[in-house]
Protein backbone atom coordinates (compact mmCIF):
# COMPACT_ATOMS: atom_id res chain seq x y z
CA UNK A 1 -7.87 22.61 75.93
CA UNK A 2 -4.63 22.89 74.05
CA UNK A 3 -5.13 23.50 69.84
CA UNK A 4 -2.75 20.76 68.58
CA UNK A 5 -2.27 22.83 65.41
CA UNK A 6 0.15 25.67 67.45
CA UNK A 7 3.24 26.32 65.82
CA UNK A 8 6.18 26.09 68.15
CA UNK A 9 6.07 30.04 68.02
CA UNK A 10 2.67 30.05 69.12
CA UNK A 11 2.98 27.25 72.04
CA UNK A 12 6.01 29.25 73.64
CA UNK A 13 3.65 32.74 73.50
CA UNK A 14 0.82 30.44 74.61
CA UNK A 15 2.86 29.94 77.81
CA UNK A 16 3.18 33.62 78.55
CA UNK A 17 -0.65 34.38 77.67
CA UNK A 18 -1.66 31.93 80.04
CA UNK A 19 0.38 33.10 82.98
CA UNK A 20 -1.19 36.68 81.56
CA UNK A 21 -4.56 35.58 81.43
CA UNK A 22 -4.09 33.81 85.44
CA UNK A 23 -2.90 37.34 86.53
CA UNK A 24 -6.08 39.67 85.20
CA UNK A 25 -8.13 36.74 86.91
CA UNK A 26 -6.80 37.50 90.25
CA UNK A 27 -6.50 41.25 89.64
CA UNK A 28 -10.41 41.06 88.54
CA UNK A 29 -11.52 39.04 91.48
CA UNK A 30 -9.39 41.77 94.13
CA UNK A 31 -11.11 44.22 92.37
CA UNK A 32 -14.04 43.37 92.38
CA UNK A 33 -14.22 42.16 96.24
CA UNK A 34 -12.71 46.00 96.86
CA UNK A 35 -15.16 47.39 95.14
CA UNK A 36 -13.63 48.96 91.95
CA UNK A 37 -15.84 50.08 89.68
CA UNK A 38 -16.03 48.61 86.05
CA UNK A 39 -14.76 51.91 84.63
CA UNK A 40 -11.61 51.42 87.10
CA UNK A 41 -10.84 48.22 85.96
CA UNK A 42 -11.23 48.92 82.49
CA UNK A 43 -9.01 51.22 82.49
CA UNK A 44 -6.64 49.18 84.38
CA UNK A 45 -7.27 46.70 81.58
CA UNK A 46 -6.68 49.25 79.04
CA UNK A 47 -3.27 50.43 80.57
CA UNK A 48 -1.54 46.80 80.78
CA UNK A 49 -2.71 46.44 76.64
CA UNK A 50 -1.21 49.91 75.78
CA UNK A 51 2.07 48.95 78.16
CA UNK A 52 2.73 45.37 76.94
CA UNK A 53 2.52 43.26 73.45
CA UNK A 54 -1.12 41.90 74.10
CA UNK A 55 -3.72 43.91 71.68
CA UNK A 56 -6.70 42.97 74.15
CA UNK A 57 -7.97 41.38 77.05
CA UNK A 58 -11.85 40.41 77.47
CA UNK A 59 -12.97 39.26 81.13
CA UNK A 60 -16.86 37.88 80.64
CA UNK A 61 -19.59 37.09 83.04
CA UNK A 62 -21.33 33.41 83.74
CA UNK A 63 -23.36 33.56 80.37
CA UNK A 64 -20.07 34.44 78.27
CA UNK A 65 -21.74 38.17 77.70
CA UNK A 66 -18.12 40.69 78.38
CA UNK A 67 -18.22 42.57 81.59
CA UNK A 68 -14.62 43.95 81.57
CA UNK A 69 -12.51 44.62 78.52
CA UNK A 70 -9.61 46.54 77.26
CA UNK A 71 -11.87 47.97 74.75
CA UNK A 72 -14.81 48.87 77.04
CA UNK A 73 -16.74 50.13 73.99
CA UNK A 74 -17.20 47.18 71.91
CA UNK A 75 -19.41 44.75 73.13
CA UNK A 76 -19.43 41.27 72.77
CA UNK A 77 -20.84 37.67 73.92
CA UNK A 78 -18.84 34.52 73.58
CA UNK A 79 -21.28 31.44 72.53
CA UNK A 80 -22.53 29.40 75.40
CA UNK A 81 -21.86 26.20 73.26
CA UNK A 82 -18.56 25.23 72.34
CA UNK A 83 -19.11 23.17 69.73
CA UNK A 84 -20.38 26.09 68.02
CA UNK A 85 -18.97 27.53 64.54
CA UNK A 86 -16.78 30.01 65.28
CA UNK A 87 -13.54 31.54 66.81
CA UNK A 88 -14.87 32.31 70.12
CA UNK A 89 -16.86 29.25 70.15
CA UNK A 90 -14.29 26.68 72.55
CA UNK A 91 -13.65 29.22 75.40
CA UNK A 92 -17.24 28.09 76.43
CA UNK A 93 -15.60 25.45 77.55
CA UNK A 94 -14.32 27.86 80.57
CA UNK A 95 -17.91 28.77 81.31
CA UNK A 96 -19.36 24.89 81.21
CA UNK A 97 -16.10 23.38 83.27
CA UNK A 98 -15.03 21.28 80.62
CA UNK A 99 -11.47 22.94 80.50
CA UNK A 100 -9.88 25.42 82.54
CA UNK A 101 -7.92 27.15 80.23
CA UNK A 102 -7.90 27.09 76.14
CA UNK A 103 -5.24 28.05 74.16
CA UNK A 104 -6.02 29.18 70.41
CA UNK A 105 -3.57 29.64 67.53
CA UNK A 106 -3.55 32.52 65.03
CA UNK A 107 -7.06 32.43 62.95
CA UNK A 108 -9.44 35.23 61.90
CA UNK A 109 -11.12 37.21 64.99
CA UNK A 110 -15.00 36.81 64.86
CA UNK A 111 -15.13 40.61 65.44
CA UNK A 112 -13.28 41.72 62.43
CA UNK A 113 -11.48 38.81 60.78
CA UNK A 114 -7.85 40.23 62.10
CA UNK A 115 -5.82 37.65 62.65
CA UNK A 116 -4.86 36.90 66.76
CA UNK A 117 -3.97 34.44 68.72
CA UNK A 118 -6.32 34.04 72.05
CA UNK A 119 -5.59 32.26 75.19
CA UNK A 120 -8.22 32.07 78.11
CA UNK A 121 -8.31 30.62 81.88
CA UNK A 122 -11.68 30.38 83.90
CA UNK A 123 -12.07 33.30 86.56
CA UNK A 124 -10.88 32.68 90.10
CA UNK A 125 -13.81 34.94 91.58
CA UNK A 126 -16.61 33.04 89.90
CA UNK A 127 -17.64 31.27 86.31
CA UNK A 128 -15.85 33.74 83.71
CA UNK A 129 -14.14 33.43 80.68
CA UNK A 130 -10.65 35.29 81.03
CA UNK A 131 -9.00 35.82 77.82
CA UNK A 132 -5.91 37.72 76.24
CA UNK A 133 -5.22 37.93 73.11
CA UNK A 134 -2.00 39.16 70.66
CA UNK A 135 -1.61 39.98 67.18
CA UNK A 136 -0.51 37.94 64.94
CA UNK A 137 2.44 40.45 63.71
CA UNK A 138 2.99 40.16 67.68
CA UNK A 139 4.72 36.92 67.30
CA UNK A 140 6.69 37.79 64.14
CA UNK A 141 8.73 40.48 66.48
């Protein structure tokens, strides 16, 4: 599910989230079938955010509720329903099968009202919502 609002700017970054968001998917499902602990692939997580120009990456379980994160201390569950009100609300869609990856343009995070951009594909390993997600003053550099 593609937002038909996304700037030009924000479809061209939307192409490099993606191919972001496909890579922590595979890196997530050969960690976990090697047995790395969450704390390991947090901090994994946590290294590719403070090496590159995303500002977070969220990996959830079946029910949406975030199992790995580049901010392991804030917690957070996506809505099961994507019709929902909300930001977070359509990458549900990655959890139900409707789409297999979502791409969001700039609008207030749910968190904390800063403004990002989100882009999420469905985890390789098993039902999962796999998102990244950049700064809006990301895509003015």
């Amino acid at each position: 599910m593609v937002d038909a609002r996304l700037t030009e700017t924000e479809r061209a970054a939307a192409r490099h989230m993606r191919a972001a968001a496909e890579l922590v998917a595979h890196y997530v499902d050969a960690a976990v079938r090697a047995g790395t602990s969450a704390d390991d692939i947090n901090a994994v997580l946590s290294r590719v955010v403070a090496g590159t120009v995303l500002a977070e990456i969220w990996v959830t379980d079946e029910t949406g509720k975030t199992q790995y994160s580049s901010t392991p201390d804030t917690a957070f569950t996506f809505p099961s329903n994507p019709a929902a009100p909300g930001q977070a609300a359509p990458f549900a869609m990655l959890l139900t099968g409707q789409a297999d990856h979502v791409e969001q343009g700039v609008q207030p995070r749910e968190l904390d009202g800063k403004r990002m951009m989100y882009v999420g594909v469905a985890g390789v390993d098993r039902t999962r919502i796999v998102q990244v997600g950049l700064s809006e003053a990301a895509l003015a550099t």
